[in-house]
Protein backbone atom coordinates (compact mmCIF):
# COMPACT_ATOMS: atom_id res chain seq x y z
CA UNK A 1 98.69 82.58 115.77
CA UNK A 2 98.04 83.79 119.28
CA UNK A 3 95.12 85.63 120.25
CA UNK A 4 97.37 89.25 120.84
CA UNK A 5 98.25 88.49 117.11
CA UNK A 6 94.70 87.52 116.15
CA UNK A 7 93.07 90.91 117.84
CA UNK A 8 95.99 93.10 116.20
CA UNK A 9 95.19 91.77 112.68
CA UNK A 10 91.78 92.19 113.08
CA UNK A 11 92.55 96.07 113.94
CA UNK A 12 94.81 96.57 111.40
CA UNK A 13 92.43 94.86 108.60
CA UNK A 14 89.64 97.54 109.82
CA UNK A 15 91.91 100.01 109.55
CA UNK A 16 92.44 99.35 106.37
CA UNK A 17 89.10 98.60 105.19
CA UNK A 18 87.87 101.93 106.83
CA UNK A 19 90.57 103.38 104.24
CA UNK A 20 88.53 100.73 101.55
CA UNK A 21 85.35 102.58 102.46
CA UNK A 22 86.20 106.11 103.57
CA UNK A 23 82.22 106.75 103.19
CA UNK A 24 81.11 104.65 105.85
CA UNK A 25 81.59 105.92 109.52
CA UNK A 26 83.78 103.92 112.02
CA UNK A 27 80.39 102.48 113.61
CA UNK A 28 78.37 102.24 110.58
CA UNK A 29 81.68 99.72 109.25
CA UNK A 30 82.07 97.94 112.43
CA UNK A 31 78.06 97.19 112.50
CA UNK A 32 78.59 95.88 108.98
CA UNK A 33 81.34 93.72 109.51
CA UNK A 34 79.23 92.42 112.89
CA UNK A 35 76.20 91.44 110.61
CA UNK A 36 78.39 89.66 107.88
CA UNK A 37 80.20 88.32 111.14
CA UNK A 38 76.36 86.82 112.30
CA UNK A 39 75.42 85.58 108.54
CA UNK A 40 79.18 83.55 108.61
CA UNK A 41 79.31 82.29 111.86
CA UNK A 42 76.14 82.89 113.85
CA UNK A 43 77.59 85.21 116.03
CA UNK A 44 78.12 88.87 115.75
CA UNK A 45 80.18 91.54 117.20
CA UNK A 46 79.59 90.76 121.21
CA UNK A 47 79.34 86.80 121.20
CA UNK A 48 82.44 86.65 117.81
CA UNK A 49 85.94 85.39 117.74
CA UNK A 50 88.38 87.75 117.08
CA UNK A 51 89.42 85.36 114.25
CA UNK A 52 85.98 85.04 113.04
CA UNK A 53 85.51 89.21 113.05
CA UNK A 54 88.74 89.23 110.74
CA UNK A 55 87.50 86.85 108.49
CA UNK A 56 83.94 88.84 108.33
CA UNK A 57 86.57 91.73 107.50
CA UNK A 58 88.36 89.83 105.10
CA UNK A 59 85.07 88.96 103.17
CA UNK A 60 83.45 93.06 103.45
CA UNK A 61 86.69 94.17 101.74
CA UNK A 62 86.37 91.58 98.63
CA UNK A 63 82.74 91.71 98.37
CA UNK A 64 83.17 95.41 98.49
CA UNK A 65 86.08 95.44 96.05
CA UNK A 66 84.48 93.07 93.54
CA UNK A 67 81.56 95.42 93.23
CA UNK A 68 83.46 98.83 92.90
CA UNK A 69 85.38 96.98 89.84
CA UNK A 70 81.85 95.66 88.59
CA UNK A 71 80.43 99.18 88.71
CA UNK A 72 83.49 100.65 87.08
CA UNK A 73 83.90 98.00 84.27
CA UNK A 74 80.05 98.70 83.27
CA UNK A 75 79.39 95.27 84.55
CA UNK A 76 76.11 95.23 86.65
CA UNK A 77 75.03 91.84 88.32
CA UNK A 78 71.79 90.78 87.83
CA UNK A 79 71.18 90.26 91.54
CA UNK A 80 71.09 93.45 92.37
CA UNK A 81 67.94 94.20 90.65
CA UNK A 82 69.45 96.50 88.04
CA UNK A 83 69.33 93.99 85.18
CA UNK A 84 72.18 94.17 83.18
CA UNK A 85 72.83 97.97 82.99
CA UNK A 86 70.64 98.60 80.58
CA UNK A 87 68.96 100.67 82.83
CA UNK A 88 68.50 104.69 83.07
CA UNK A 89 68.44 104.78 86.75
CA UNK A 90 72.20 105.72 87.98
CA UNK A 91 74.21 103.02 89.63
């Protein structure tokens, strides 16, 4: 895949996580994705690959997905320091 490819994938996949996460403003998203971005590869949004921003985006929208089905199946993971949902306080 060439880089012109590369770069318009990674637009489209934040487009369509933005759509993922309506709550979260363009820049709040992108300095998301740049963190994740840092954690993955060591780099974040200035010093990243275009390729390595798309997979930070790629990873945002599962990890993000995964945990909206958790919280509407009732399932709570324990690393989240709920417990197992047992708990009064609101998810």
């Amino acid at each position: 895949m060439s880089e012109n490819d590369t770069r318009a994938e990674l637009f489209a996949a934040l487009l369509a996580l933005a759509k993922v996460v309506p709550e979260m403003r363009g820049g709040q998203l992108m300095a998301a994705v740049g963190e994740l971005c840092a954690d993955l590869h060591g780099r974040g949004l200035w010093d990243a690959a275009d390729a390595e921003l798309l997979e930070a985006v790629w990873q945002f929208r599962r990890t993000f997905q995964a945990a909206t089905e958790e919280k509407q199946s009732g399932v709570v993971s324990l690393t989240n320091g709920i417990g197992s949902g047992n708990d009064s306080r609101p998810l």
